[in-house]
PDB file of N, CA and C in Angstrom:
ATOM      1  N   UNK A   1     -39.868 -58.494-170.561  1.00  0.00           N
ATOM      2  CA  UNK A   1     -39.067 -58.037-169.431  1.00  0.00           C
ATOM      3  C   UNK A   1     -39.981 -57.853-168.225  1.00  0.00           C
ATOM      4  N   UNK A   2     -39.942 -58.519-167.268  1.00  0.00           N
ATOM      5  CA  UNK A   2     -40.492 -58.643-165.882  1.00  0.00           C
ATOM      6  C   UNK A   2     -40.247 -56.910-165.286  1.00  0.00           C
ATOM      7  N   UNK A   3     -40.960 -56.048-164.616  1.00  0.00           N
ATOM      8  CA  UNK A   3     -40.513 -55.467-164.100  1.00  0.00           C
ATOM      9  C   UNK A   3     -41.130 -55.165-162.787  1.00  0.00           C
ATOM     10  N   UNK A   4     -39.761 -55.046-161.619  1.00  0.00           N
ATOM     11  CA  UNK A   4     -40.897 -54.906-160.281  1.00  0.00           C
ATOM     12  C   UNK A   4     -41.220 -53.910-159.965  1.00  0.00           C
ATOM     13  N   UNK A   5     -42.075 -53.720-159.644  1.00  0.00           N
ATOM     14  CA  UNK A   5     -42.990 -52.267-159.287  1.00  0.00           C
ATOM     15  C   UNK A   5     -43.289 -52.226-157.615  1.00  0.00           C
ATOM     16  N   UNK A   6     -42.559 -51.075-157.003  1.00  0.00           N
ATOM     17  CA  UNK A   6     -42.754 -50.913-155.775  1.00  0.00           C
ATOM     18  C   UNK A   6     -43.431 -49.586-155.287  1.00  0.00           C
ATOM     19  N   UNK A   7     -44.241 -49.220-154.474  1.00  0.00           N
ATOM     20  CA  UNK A   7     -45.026 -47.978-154.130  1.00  0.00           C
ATOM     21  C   UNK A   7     -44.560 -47.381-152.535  1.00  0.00           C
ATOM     22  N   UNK A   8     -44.477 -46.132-152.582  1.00  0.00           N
ATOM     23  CA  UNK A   8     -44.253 -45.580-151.329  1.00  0.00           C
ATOM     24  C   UNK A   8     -44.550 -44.565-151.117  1.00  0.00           C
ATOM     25  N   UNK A   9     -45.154 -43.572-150.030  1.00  0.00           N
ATOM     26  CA  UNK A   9     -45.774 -42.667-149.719  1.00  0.00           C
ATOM     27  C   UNK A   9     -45.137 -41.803-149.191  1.00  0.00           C
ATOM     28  N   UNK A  10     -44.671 -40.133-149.322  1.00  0.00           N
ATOM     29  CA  UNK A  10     -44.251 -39.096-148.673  1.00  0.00           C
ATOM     30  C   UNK A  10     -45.162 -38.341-148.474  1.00  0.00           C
ATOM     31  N   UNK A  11     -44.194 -37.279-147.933  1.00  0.00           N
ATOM     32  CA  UNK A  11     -45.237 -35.952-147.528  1.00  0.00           C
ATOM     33  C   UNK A  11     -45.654 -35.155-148.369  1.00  0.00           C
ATOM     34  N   UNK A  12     -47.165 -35.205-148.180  1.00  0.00           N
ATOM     35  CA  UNK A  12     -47.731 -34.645-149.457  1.00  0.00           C
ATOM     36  C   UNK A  12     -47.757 -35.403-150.626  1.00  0.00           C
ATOM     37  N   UNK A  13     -47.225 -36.364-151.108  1.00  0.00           N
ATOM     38  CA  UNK A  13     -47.402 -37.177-152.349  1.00  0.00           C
ATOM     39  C   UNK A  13     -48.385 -37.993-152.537  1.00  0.00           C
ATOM     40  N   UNK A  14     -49.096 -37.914-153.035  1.00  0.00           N
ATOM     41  CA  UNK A  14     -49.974 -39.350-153.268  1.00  0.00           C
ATOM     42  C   UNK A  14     -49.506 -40.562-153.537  1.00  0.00           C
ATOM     43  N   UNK A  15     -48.456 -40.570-154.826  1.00  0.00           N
ATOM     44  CA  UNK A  15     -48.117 -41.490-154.714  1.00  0.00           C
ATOM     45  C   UNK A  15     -46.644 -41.862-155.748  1.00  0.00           C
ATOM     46  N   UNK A  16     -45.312 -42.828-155.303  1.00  0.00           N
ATOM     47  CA  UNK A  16     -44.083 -43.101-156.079  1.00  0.00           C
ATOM     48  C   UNK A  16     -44.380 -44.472-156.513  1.00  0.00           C
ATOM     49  N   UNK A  17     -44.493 -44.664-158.172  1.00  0.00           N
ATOM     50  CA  UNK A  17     -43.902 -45.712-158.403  1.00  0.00           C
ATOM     51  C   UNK A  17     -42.749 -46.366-158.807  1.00  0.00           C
ATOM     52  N   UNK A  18     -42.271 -47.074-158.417  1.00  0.00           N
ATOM     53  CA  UNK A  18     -40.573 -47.135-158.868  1.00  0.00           C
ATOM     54  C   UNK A  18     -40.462 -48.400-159.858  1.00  0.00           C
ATOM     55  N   UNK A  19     -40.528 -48.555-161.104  1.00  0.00           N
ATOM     56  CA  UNK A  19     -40.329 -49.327-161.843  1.00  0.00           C
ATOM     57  C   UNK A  19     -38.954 -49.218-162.188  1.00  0.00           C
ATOM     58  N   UNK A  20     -37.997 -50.653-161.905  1.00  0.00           N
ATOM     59  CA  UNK A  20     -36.899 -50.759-162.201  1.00  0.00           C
ATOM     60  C   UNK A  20     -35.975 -49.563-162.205  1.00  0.00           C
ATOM     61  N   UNK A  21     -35.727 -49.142-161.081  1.00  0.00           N
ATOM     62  CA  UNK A  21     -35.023 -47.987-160.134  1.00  0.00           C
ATOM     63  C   UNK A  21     -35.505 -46.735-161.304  1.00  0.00           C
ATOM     64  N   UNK A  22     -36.338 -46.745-162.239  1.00  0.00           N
ATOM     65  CA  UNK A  22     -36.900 -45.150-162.385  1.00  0.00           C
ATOM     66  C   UNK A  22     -38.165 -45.012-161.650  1.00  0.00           C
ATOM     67  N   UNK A  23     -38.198 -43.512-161.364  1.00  0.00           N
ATOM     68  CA  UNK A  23     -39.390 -43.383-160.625  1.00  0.00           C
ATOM     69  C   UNK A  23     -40.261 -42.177-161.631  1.00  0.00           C
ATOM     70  N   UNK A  24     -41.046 -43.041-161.491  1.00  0.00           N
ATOM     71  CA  UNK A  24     -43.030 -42.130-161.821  1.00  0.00           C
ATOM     72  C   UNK A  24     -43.676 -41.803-160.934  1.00  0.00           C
ATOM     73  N   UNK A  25     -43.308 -40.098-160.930  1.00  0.00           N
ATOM     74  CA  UNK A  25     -44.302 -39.345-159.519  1.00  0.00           C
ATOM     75  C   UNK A  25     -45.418 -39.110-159.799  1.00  0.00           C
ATOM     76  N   UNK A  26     -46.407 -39.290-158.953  1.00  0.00           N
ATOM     77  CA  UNK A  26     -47.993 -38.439-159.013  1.00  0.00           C
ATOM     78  C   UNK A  26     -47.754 -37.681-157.996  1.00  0.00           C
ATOM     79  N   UNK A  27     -47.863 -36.323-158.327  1.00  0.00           N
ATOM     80  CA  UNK A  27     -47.680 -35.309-156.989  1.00  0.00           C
ATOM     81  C   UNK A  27     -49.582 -34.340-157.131  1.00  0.00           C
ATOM     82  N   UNK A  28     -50.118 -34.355-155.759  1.00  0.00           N
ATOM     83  CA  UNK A  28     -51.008 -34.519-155.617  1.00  0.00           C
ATOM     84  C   UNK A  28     -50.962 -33.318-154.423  1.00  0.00           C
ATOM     85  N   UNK A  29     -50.978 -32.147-154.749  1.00  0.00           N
ATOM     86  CA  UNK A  29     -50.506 -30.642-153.959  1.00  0.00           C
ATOM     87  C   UNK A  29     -51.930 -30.086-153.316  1.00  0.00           C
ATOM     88  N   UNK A  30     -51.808 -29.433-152.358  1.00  0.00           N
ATOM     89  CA  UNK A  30     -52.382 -28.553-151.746  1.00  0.00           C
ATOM     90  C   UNK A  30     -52.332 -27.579-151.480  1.00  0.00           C
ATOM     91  N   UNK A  31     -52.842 -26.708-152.501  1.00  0.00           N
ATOM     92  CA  UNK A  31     -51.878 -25.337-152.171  1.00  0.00           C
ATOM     93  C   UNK A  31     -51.573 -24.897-151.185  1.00  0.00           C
ATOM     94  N   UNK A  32     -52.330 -24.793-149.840  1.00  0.00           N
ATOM     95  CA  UNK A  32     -52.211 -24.516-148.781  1.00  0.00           C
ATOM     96  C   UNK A  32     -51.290 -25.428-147.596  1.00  0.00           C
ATOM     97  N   UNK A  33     -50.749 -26.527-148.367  1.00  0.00           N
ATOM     98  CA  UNK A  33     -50.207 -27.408-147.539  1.00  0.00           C
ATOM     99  C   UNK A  33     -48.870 -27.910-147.430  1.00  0.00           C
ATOM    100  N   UNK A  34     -48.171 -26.691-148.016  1.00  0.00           N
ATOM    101  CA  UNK A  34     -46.703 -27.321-148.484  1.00  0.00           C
ATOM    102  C   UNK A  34     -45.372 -26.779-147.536  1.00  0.00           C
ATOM    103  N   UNK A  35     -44.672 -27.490-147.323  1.00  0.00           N
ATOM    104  CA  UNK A  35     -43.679 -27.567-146.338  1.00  0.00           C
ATOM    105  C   UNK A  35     -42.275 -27.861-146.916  1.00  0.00           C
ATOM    106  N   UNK A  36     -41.185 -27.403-145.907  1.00  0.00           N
ATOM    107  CA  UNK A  36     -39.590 -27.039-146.312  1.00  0.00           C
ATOM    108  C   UNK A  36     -39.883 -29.236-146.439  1.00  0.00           C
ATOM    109  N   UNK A  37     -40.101 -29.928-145.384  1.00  0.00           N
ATOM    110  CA  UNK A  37     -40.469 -30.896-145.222  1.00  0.00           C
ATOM    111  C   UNK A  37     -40.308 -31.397-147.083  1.00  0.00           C
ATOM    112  N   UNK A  38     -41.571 -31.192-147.357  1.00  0.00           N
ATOM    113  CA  UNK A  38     -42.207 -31.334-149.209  1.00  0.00           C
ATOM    114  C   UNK A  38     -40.712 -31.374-149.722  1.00  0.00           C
ATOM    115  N   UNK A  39     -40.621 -30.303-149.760  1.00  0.00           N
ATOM    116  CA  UNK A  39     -39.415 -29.929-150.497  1.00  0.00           C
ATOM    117  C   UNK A  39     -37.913 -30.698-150.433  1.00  0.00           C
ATOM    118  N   UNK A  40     -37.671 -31.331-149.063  1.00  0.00           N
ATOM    119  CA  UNK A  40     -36.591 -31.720-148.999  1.00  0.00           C
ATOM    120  C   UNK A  40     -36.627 -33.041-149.672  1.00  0.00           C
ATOM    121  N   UNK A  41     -38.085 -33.361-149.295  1.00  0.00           N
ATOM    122  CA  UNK A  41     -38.294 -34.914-149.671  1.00  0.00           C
ATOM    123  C   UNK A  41     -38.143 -35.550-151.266  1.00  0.00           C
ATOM    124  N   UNK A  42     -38.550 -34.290-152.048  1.00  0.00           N
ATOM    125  CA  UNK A  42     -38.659 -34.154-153.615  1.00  0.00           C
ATOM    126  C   UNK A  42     -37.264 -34.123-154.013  1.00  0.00           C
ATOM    127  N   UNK A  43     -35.967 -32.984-153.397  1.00  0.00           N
ATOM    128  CA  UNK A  43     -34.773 -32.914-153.458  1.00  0.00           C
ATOM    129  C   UNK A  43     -34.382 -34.952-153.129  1.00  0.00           C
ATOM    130  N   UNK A  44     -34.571 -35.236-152.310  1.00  0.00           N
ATOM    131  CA  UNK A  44     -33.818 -36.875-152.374  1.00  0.00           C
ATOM    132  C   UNK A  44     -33.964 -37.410-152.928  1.00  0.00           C
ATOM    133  N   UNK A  45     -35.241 -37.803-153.605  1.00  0.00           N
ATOM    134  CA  UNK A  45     -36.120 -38.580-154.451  1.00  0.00           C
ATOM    135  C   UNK A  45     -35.156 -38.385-155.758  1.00  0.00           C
ATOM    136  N   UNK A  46     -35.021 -37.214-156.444  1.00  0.00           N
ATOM    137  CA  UNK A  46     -34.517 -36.743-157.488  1.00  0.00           C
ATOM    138  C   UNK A  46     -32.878 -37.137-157.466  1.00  0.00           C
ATOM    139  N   UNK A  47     -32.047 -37.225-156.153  1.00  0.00           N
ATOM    140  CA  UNK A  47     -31.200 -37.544-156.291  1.00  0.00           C
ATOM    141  C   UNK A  47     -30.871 -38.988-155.841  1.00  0.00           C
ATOM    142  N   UNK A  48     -31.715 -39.811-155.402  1.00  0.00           N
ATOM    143  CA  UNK A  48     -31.359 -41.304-155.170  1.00  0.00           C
ATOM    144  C   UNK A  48     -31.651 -41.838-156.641  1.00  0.00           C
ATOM    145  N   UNK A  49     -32.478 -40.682-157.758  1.00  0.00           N
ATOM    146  CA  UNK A  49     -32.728 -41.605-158.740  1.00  0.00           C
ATOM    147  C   UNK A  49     -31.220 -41.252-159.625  1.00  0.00           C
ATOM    148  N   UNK A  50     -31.002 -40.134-159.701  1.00  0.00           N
ATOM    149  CA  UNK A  50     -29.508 -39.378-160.117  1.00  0.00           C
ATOM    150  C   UNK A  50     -28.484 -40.835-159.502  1.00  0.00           C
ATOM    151  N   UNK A  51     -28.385 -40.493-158.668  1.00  0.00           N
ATOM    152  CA  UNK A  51     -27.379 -41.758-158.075  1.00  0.00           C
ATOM    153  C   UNK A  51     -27.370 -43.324-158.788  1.00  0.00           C
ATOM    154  N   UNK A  52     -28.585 -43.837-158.605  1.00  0.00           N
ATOM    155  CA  UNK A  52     -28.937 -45.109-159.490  1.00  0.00           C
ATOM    156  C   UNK A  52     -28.475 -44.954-160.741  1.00  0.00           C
ATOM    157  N   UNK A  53     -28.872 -43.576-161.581  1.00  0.00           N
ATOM    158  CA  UNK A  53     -28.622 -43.481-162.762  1.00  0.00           C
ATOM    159  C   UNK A  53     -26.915 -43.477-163.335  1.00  0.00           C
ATOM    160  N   UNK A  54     -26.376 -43.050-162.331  1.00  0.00           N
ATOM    161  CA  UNK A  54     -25.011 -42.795-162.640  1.00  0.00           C
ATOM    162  C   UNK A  54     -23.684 -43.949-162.155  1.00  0.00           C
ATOM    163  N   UNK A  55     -24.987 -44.803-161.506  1.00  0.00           N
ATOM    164  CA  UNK A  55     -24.358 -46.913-161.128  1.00  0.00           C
ATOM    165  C   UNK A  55     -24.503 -47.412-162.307  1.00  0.00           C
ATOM    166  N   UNK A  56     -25.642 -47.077-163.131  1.00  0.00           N
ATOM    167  CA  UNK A  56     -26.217 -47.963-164.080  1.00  0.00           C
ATOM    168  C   UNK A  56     -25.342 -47.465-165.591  1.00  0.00           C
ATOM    169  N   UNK A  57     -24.917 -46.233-165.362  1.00  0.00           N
ATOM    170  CA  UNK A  57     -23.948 -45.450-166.774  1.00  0.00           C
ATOM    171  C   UNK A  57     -22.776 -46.066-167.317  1.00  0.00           C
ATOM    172  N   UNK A  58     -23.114 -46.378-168.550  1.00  0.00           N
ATOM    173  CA  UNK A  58     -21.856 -47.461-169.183  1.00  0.00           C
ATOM    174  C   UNK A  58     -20.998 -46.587-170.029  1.00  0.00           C
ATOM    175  N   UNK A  59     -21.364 -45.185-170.242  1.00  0.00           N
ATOM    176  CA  UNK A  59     -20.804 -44.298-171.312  1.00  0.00           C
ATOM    177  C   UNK A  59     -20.765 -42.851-170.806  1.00  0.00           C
ATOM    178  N   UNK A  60     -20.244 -42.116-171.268  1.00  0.00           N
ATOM    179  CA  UNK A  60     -20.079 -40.549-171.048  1.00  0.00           C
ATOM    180  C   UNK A  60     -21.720 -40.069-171.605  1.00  0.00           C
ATOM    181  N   UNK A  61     -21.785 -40.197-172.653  1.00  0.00           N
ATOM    182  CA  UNK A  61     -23.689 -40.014-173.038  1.00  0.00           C
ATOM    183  C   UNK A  61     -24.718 -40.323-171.863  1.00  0.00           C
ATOM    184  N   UNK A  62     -24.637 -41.723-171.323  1.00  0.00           N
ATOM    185  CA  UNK A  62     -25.841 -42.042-170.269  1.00  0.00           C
ATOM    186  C   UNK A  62     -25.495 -40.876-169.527  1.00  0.00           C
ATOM    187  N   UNK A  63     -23.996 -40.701-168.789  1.00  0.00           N
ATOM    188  CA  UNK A  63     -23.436 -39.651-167.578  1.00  0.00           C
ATOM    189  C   UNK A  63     -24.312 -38.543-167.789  1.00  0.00           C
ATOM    190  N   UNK A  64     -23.656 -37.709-168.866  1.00  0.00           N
ATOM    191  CA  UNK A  64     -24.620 -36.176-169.433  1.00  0.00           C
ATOM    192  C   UNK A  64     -25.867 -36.865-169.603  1.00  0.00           C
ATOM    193  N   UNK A  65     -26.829 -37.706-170.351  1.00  0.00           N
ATOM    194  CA  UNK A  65     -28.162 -37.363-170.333  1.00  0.00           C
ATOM    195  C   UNK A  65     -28.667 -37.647-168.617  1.00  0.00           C
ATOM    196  N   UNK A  66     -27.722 -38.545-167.934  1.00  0.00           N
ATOM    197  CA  UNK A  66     -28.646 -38.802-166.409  1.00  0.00           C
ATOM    198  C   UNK A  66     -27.900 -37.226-165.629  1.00  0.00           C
ATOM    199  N   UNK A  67     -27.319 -36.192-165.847  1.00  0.00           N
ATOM    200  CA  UNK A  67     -26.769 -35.253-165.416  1.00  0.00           C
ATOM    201  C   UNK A  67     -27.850 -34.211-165.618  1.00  0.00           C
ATOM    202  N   UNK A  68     -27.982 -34.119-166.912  1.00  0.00           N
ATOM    203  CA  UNK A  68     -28.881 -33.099-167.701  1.00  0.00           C
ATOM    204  C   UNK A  68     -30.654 -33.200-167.075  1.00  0.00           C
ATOM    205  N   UNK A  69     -31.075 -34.071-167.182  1.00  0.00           N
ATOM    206  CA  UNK A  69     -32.271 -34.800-166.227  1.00  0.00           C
ATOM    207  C   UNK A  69     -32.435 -34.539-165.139  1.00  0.00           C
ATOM    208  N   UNK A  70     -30.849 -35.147-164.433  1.00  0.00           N
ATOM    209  CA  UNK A  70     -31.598 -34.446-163.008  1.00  0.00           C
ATOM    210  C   UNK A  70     -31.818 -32.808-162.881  1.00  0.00           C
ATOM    211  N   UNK A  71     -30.591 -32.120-163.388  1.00  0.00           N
ATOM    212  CA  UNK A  71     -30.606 -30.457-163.513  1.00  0.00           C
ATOM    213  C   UNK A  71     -31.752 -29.996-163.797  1.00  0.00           C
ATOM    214  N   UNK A  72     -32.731 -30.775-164.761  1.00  0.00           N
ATOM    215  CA  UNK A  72     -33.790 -30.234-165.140  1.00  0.00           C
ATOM    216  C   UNK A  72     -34.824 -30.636-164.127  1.00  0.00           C
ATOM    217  N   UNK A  73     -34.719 -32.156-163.610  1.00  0.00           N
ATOM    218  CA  UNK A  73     -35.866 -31.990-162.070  1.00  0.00           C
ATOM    219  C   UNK A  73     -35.226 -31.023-161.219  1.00  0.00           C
ATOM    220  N   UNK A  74     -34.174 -30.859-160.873  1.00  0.00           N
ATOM    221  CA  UNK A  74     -33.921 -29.419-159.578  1.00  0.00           C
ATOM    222  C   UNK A  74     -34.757 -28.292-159.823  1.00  0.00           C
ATOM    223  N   UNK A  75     -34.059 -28.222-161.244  1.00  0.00           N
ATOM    224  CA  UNK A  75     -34.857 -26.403-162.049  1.00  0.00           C
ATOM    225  C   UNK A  75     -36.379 -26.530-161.457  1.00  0.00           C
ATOM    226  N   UNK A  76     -37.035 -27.697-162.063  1.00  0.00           N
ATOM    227  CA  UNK A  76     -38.723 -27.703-162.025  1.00  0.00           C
ATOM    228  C   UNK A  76     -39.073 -27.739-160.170  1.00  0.00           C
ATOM    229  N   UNK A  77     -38.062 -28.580-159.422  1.00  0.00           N
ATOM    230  CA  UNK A  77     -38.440 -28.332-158.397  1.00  0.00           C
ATOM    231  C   UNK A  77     -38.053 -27.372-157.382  1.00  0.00           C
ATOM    232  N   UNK A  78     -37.057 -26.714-157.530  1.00  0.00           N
ATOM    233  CA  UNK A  78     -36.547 -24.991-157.077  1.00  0.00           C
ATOM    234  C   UNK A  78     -38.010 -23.737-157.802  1.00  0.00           C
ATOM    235  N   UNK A  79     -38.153 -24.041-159.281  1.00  0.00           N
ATOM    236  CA  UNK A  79     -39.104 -22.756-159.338  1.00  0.00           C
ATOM    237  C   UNK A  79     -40.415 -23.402-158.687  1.00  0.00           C
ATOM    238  N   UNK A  80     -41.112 -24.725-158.471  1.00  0.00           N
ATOM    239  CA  UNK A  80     -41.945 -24.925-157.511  1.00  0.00           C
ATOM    240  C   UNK A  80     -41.796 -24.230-156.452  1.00  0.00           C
ATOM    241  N   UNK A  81     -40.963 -24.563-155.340  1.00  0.00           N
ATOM    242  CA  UNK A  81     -40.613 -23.938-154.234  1.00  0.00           C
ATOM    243  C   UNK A  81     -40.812 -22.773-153.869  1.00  0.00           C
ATOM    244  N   UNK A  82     -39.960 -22.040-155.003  1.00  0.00           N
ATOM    245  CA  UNK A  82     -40.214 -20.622-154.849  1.00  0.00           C
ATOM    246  C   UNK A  82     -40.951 -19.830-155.173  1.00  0.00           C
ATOM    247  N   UNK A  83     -42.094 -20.412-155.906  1.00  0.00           N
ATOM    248  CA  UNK A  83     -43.562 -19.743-155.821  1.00  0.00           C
ATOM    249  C   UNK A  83     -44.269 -20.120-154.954  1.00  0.00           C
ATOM    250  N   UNK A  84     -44.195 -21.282-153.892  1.00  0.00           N
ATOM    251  CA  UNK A  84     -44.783 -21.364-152.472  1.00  0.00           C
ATOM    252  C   UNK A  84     -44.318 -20.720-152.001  1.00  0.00           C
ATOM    253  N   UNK A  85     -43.037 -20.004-151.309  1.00  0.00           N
ATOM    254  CA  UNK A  85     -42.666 -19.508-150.807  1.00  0.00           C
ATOM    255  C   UNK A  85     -43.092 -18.110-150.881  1.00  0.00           C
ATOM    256  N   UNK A  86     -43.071 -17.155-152.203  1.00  0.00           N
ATOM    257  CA  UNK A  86     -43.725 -16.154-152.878  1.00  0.00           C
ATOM    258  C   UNK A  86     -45.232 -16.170-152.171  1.00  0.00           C
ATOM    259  N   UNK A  87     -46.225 -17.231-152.361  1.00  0.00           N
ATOM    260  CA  UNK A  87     -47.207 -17.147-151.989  1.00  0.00           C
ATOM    261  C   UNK A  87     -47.649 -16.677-150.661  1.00  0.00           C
ATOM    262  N   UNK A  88     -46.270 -17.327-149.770  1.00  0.00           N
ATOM    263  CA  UNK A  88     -46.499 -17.190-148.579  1.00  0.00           C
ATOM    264  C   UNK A  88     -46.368 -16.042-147.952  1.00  0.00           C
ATOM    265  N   UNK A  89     -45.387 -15.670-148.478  1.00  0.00           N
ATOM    266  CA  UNK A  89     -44.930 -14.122-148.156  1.00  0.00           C
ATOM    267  C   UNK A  89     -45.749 -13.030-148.254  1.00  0.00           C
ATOM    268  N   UNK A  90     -46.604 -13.308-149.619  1.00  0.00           N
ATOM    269  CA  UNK A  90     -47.449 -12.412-150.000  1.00  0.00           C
ATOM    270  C   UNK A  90     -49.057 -12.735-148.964  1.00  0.00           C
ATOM    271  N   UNK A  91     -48.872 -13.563-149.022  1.00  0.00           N
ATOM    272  CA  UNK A  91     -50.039 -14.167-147.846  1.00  0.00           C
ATOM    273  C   UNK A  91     -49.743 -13.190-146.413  1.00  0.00           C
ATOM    274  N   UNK A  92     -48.763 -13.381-145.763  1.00  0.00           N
ATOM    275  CA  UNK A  92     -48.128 -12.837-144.672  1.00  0.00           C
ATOM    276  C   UNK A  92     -48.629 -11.346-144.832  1.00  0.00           C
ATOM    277  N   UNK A  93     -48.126 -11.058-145.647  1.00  0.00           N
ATOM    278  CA  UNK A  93     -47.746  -9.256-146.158  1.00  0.00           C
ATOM    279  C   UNK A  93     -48.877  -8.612-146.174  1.00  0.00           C
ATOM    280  N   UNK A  94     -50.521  -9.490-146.383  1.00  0.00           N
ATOM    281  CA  UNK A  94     -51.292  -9.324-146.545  1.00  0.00           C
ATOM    282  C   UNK A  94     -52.524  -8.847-145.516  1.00  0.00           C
ATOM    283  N   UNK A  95     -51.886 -10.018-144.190  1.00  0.00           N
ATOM    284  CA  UNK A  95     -52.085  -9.993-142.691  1.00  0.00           C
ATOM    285  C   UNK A  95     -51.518  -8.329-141.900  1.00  0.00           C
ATOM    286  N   UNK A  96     -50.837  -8.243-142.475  1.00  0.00           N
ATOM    287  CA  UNK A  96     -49.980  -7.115-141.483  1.00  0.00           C
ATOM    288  C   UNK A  96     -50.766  -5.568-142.489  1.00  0.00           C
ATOM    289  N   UNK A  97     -51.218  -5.550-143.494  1.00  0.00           N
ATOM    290  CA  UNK A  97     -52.355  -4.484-144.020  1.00  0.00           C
ATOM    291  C   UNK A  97     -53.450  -4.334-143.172  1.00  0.00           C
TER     292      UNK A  97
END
């Protein structure tokens, strides 16, 4: 099976490969460098692949496992978020002592 492999660069990512509309992230963070930006970009990513997944669904099974998948990238990328966010705050909170 031939498969095409395409690469593309966001904010903050090192690097997406998209083999045959799934994607393999390398996320490549800075702690100090993360943005609502980051975040929104990770939210699309997760759902253009959701979307593909649910063109490509021939059964109620593919539906729930490409449903269940994405729920579980949101989860991983919401509690990301909100320990940058945490950080920041506490960073802030830290300034004003």
């Amino acid at each position: 099976m031939d498969h095409s492999v395409s690469y593309f660069y966001a904010i903050n990512f090192e690097k997406f490969h998209i083999i045959d509309d799934f994607y393999i992230t390398f996320f490549y963070f800075d702690n100090d460098d993360h943005t609502m930006a980051n975040y929104t970009t990770q939210v699309n990513v997760i759902h253009k692949k959701f979307q593909n997944a649910v063109k490509k669904a021939n059964s109620k099974k593919a539906l729930n496992k490409a449903y269940s998948v994405h729920k579980k990238d949101h989860e991983r990328i919401l509690k990301s978020h909100l320990r940058e966010e945490t950080a920041m705050i506490n960073k802030a909170k830290k300034k004003l002592d």
